[in-house]
Protein backbone atom coordinates (compact mmCIF):
# COMPACT_ATOMS: atom_id res chain seq x y z
CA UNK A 1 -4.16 -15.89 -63.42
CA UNK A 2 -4.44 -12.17 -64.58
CA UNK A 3 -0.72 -11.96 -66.41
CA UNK A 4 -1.42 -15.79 -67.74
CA UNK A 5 -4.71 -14.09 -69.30
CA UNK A 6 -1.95 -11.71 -71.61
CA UNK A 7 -0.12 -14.51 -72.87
CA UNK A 8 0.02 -14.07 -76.86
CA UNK A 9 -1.63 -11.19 -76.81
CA UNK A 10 1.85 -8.74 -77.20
CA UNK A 11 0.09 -6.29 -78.80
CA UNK A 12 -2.76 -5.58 -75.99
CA UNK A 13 -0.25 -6.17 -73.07
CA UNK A 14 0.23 -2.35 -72.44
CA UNK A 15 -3.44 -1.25 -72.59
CA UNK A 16 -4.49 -4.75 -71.03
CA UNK A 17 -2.34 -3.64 -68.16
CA UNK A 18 -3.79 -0.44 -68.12
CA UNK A 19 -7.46 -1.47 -67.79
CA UNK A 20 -6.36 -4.47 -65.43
CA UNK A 21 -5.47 -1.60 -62.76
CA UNK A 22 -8.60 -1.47 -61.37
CA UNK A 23 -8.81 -5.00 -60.44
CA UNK A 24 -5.84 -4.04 -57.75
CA UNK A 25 -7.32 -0.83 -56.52
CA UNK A 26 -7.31 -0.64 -52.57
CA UNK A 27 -7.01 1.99 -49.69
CA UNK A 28 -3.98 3.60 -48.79
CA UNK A 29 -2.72 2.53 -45.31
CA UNK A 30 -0.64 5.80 -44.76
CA UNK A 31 -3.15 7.49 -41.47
CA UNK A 32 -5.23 4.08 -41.08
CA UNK A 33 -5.17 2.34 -37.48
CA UNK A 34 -4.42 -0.92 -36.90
CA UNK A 35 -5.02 -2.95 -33.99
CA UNK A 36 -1.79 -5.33 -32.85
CA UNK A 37 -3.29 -8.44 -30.68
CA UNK A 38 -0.41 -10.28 -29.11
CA UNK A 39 3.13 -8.48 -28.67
CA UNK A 40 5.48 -10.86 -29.04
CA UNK A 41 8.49 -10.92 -31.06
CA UNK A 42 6.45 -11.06 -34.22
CA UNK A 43 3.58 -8.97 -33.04
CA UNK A 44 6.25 -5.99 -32.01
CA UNK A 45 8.25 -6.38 -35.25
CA UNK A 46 4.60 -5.42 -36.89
CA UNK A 47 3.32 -2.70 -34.73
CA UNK A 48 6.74 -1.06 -35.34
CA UNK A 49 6.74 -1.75 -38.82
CA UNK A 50 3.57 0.12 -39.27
CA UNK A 51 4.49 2.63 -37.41
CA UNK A 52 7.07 3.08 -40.12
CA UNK A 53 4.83 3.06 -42.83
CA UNK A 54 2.39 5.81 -41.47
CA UNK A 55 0.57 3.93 -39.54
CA UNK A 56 -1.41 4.95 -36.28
CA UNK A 57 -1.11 1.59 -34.51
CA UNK A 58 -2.53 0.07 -31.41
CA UNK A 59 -1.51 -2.65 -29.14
CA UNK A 60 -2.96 -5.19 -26.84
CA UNK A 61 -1.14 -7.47 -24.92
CA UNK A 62 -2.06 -8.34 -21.27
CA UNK A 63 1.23 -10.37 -20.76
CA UNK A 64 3.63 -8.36 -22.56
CA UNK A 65 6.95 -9.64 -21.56
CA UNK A 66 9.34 -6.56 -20.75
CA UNK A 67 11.84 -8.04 -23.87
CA UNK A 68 9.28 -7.12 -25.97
CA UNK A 69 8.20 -3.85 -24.23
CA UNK A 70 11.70 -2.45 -24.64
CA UNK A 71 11.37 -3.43 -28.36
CA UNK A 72 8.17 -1.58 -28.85
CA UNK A 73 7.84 1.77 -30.31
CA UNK A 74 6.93 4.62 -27.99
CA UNK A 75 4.60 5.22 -30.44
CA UNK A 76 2.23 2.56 -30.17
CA UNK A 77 -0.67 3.32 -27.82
CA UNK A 78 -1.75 0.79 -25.54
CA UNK A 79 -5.36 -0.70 -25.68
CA UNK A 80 -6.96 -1.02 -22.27
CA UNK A 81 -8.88 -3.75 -23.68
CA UNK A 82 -8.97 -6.00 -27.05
CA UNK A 83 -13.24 -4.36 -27.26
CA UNK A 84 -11.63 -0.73 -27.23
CA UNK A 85 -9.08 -1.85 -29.62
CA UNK A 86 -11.47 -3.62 -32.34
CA UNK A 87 -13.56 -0.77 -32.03
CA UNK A 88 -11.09 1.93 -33.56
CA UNK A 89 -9.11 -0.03 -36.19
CA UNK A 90 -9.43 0.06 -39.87
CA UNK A 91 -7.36 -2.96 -39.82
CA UNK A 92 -6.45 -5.66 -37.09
CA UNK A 93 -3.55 -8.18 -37.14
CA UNK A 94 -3.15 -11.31 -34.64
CA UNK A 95 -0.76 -12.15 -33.42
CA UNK A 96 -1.18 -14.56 -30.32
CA UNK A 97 -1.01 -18.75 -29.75
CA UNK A 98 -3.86 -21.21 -29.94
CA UNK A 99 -5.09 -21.91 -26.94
CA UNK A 100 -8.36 -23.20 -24.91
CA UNK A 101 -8.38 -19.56 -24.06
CA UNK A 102 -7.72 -17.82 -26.82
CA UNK A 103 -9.93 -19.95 -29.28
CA UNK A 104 -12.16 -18.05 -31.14
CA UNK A 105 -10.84 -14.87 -30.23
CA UNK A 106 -12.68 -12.73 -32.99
CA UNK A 107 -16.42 -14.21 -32.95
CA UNK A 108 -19.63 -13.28 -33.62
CA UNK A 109 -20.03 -10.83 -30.17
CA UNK A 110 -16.61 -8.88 -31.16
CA UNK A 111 -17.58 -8.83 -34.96
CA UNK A 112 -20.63 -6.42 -33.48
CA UNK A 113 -17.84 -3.84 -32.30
CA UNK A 114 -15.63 -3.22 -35.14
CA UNK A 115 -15.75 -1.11 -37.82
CA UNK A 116 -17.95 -1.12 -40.84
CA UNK A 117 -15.49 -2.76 -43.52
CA UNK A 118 -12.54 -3.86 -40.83
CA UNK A 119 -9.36 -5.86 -42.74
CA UNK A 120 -8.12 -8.38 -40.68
CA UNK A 121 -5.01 -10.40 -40.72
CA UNK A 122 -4.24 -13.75 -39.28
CA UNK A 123 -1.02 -15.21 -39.60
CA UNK A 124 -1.16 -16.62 -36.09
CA UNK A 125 -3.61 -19.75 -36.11
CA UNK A 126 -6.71 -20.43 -37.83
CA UNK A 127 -8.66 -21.27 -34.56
CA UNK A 128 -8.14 -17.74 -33.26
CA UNK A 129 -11.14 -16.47 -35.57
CA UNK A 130 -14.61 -18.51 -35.56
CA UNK A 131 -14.92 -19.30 -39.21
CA UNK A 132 -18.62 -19.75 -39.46
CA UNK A 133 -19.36 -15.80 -37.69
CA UNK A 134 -16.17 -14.83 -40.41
CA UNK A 135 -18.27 -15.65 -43.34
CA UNK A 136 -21.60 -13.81 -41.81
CA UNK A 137 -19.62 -10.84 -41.71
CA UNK A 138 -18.21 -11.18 -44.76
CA UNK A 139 -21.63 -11.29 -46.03
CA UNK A 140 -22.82 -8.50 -43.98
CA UNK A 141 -19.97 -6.34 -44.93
CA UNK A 142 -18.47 -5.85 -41.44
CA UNK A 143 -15.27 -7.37 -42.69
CA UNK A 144 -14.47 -6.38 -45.90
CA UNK A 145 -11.15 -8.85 -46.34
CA UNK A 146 -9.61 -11.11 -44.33
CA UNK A 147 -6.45 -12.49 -45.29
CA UNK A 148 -4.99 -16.13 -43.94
CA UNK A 149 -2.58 -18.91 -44.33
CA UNK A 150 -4.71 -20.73 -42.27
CA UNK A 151 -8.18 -21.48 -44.59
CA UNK A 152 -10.21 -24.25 -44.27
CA UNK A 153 -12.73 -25.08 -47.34
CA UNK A 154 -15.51 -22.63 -46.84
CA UNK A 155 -13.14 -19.87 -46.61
CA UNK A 156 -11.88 -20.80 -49.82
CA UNK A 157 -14.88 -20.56 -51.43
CA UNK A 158 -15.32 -16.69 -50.40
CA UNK A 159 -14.62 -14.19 -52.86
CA UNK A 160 -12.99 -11.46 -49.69
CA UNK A 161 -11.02 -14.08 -48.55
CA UNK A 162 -6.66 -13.96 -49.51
CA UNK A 163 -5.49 -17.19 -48.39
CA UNK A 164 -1.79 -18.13 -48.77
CA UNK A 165 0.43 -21.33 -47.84
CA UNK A 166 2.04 -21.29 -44.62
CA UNK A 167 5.15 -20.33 -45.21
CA UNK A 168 6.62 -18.77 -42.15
CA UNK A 169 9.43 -20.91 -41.72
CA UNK A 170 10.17 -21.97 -45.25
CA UNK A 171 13.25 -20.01 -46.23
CA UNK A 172 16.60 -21.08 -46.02
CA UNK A 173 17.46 -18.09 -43.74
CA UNK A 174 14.40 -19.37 -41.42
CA UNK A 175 15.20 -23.07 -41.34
CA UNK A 176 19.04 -21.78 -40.26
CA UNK A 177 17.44 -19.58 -37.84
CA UNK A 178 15.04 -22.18 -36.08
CA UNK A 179 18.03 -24.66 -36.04
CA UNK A 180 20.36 -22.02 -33.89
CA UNK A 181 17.43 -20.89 -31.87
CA UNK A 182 17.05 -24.69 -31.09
CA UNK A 183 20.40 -25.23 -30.34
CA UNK A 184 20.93 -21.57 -27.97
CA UNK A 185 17.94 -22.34 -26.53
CA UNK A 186 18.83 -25.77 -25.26
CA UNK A 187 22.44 -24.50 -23.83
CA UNK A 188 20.62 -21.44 -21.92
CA UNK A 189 18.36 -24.62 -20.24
CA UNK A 190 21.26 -26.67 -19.53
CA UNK A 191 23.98 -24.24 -18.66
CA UNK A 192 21.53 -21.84 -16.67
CA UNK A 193 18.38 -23.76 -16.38
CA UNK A 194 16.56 -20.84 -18.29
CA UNK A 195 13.09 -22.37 -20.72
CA UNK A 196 12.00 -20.00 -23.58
CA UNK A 197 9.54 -21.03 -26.01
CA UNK A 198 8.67 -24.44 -24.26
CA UNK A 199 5.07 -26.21 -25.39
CA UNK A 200 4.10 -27.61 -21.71
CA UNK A 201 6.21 -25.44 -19.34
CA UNK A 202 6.54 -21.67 -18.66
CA UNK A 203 8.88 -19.30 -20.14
CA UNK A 204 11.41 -18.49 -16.99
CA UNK A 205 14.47 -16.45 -17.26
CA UNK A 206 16.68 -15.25 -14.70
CA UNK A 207 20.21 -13.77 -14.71
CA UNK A 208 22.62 -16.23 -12.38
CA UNK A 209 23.11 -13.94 -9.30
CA UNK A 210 25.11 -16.37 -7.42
CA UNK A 211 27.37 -19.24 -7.51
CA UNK A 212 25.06 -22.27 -7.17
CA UNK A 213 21.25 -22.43 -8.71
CA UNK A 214 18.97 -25.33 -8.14
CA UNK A 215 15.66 -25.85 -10.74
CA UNK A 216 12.39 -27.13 -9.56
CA UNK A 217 9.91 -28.39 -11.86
CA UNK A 218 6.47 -29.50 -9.90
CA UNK A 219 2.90 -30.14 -9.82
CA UNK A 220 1.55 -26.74 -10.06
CA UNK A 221 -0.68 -27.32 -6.29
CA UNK A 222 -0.56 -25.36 -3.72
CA UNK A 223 1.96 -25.20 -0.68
CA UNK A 224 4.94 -26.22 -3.18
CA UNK A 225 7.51 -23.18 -3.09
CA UNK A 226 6.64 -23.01 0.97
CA UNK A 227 7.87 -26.61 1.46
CA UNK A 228 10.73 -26.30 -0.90
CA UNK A 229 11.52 -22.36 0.70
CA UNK A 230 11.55 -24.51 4.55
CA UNK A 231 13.82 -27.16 3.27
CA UNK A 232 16.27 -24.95 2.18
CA UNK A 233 16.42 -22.75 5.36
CA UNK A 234 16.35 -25.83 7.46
CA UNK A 235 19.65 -26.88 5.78
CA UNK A 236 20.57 -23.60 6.34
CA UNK A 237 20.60 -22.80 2.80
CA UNK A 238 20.15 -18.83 2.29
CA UNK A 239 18.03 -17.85 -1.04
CA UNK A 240 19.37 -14.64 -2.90
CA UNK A 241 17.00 -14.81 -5.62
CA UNK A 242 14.15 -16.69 -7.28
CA UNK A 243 11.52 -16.61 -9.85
CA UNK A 244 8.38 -18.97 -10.14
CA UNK A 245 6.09 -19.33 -12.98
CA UNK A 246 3.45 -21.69 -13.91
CA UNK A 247 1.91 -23.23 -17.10
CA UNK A 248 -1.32 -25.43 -16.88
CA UNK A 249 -0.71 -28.12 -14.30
CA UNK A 250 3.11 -27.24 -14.00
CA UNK A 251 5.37 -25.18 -12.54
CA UNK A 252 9.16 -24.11 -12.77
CA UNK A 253 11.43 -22.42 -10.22
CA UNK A 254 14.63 -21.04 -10.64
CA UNK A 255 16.46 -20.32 -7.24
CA UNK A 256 19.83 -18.77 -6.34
CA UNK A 257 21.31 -19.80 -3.24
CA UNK A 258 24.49 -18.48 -1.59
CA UNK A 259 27.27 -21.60 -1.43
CA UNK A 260 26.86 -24.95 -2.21
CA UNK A 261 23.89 -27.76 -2.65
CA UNK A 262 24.28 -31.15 -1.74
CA UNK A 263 23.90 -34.39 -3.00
CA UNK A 264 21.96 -35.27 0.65
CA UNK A 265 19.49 -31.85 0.00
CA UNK A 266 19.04 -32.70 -3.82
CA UNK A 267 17.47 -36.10 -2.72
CA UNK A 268 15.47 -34.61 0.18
CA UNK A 269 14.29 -32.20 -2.55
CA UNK A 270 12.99 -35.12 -4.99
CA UNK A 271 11.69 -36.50 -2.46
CA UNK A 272 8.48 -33.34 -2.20
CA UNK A 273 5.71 -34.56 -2.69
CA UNK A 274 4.80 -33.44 -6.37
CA UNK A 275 8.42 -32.37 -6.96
CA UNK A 276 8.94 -33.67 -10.74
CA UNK A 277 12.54 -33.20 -11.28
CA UNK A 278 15.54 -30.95 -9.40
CA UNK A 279 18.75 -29.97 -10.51
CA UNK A 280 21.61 -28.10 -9.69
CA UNK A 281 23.77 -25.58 -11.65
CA UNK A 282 27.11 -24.16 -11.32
CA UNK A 283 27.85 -20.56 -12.50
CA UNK A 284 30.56 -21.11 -14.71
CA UNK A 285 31.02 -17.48 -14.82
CA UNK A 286 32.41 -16.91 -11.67
């Protein structure tokens, strides 16, 4: 709107330009701290980013997967909580899914703790921020901008509010990406029974450690893994490793065994009580 506005006027357009500076005047983020919520892939890439730019940057992240932990800088300082972390930052970036849990994050209550004139970012989902405390602190001056591609029509309407299109996935690089992702994603769950990035069941990875692996999925209730752990031993079936996560209602297990699984045991797995599905891998590696 502000370069249309210089359109026939050539002989203004330097001095135009000029004066028009001050309508783009902000702080400097060189020394500024920013609170990180949520390190995952995304939320390391912009802690460590910052970091790069001069940043002093904080992070908070109560299930920080040790993937991302390696990735981190060593300079990002760990928040013992997301109250000590809005409390410090100058600016605060989210970075974390929608969930029952996580819905309205940044509300009225947490609005009280930060800063006087707080920037905050949210590229994650629009639910993450109560809209209707937002715009009181906006008012108020607590929050001085907050920038979104996640508005709804009130936000639109306020003058400290950047909203832009979602557009996270809308390069040619990123629709290439997603479609490989997809694709190495589904052979690590076929070939090794390994879920990343799944909407209804946990993220489980383990390295094969043997020659044979069997994959449980089940009602997540309790007294599962011991009738499943009995089984095996009674068909004299020796574990050499496992893993076991849950998501909601569900839950996954990954288990090595040493030698083979049969046909006979596969069925008496299925058969559990609130065992959903079982399968068994090979290690094509060895």
């Amino acid at each position: 709107m502000w370069a249309q506005s210089l359109i026939g006027k050539a002989d203004e357009v330097p001095k135009l330009v000029e004066k028009g500076k001050s309508d783009f005047v902000g702080p400097e983020i060189k020394g500024k701290t920013i609170g990180v919520i949520g390190l995952g892939a995304i939320g390391v890439m912009v802690a460590n980013d910052c970091v790069a730019l001069g940043m002093k940057v904080i992070g908070y992240d109560p299930f920080i997967s040790v993937e991302a932990a390696w990735k981190l800088s060593s300079s990002v300082k760990r928040a013992n909580g997301i109250e000590s972390l809005l409390a410090e930052c100058d600016y605060i970036s989210l970075h974390v899914p929608l969930s029952d849990k996580t819905k309205g994050t940044i509300n009225k209550e947490r609005f009280a703790i930060m800063k006087k004139g707080v920037r905050i970012l949210n590229f994650s989902r629009g639910g993450l921020v109560n809209n209707n405390d937002l715009v009181e602190a906006l008012n108020d001056g607590t929050v001085s901008i907050y920038v979104t591609d996640f508005p709804d029509e009130n936000l639109l309407k306020q003058e400290k509010v950047i909203a832009f299109p979602h557009l996270g996935a809308s390069t040619p690089e990123a629709e290439d990406n997603c479609a490989i992702m997809a694709v190495n994603q589904t052979k690590d769950y076929l070939e090794r029974g390994n879920i990343k990035n799944s909407v209804n069941f946990p993220d489980c990875d383990l390295d094969f450690r043997s020659q044979t692996r069997v994959v449980i999925a089940n009602k997540n209730v309790p007294n599962m893994i011991s009738q499943i752990t009995t089984l095996l031993a009674a068909e004299k079936i020796n574990v050499s490793d496992m893993l076991n996560k849950n998501k909601g209602e569900v839950a996954y297990n990954i288990i090595d065994v040493d030698g083979d699984i049969g046909e006979d045991t596969l069925t008496k797995i299925r058969a559990i009580d609130g065992v959903i599905m079982a399968r068994v891998i090979k290690n094509k590696s060895e």
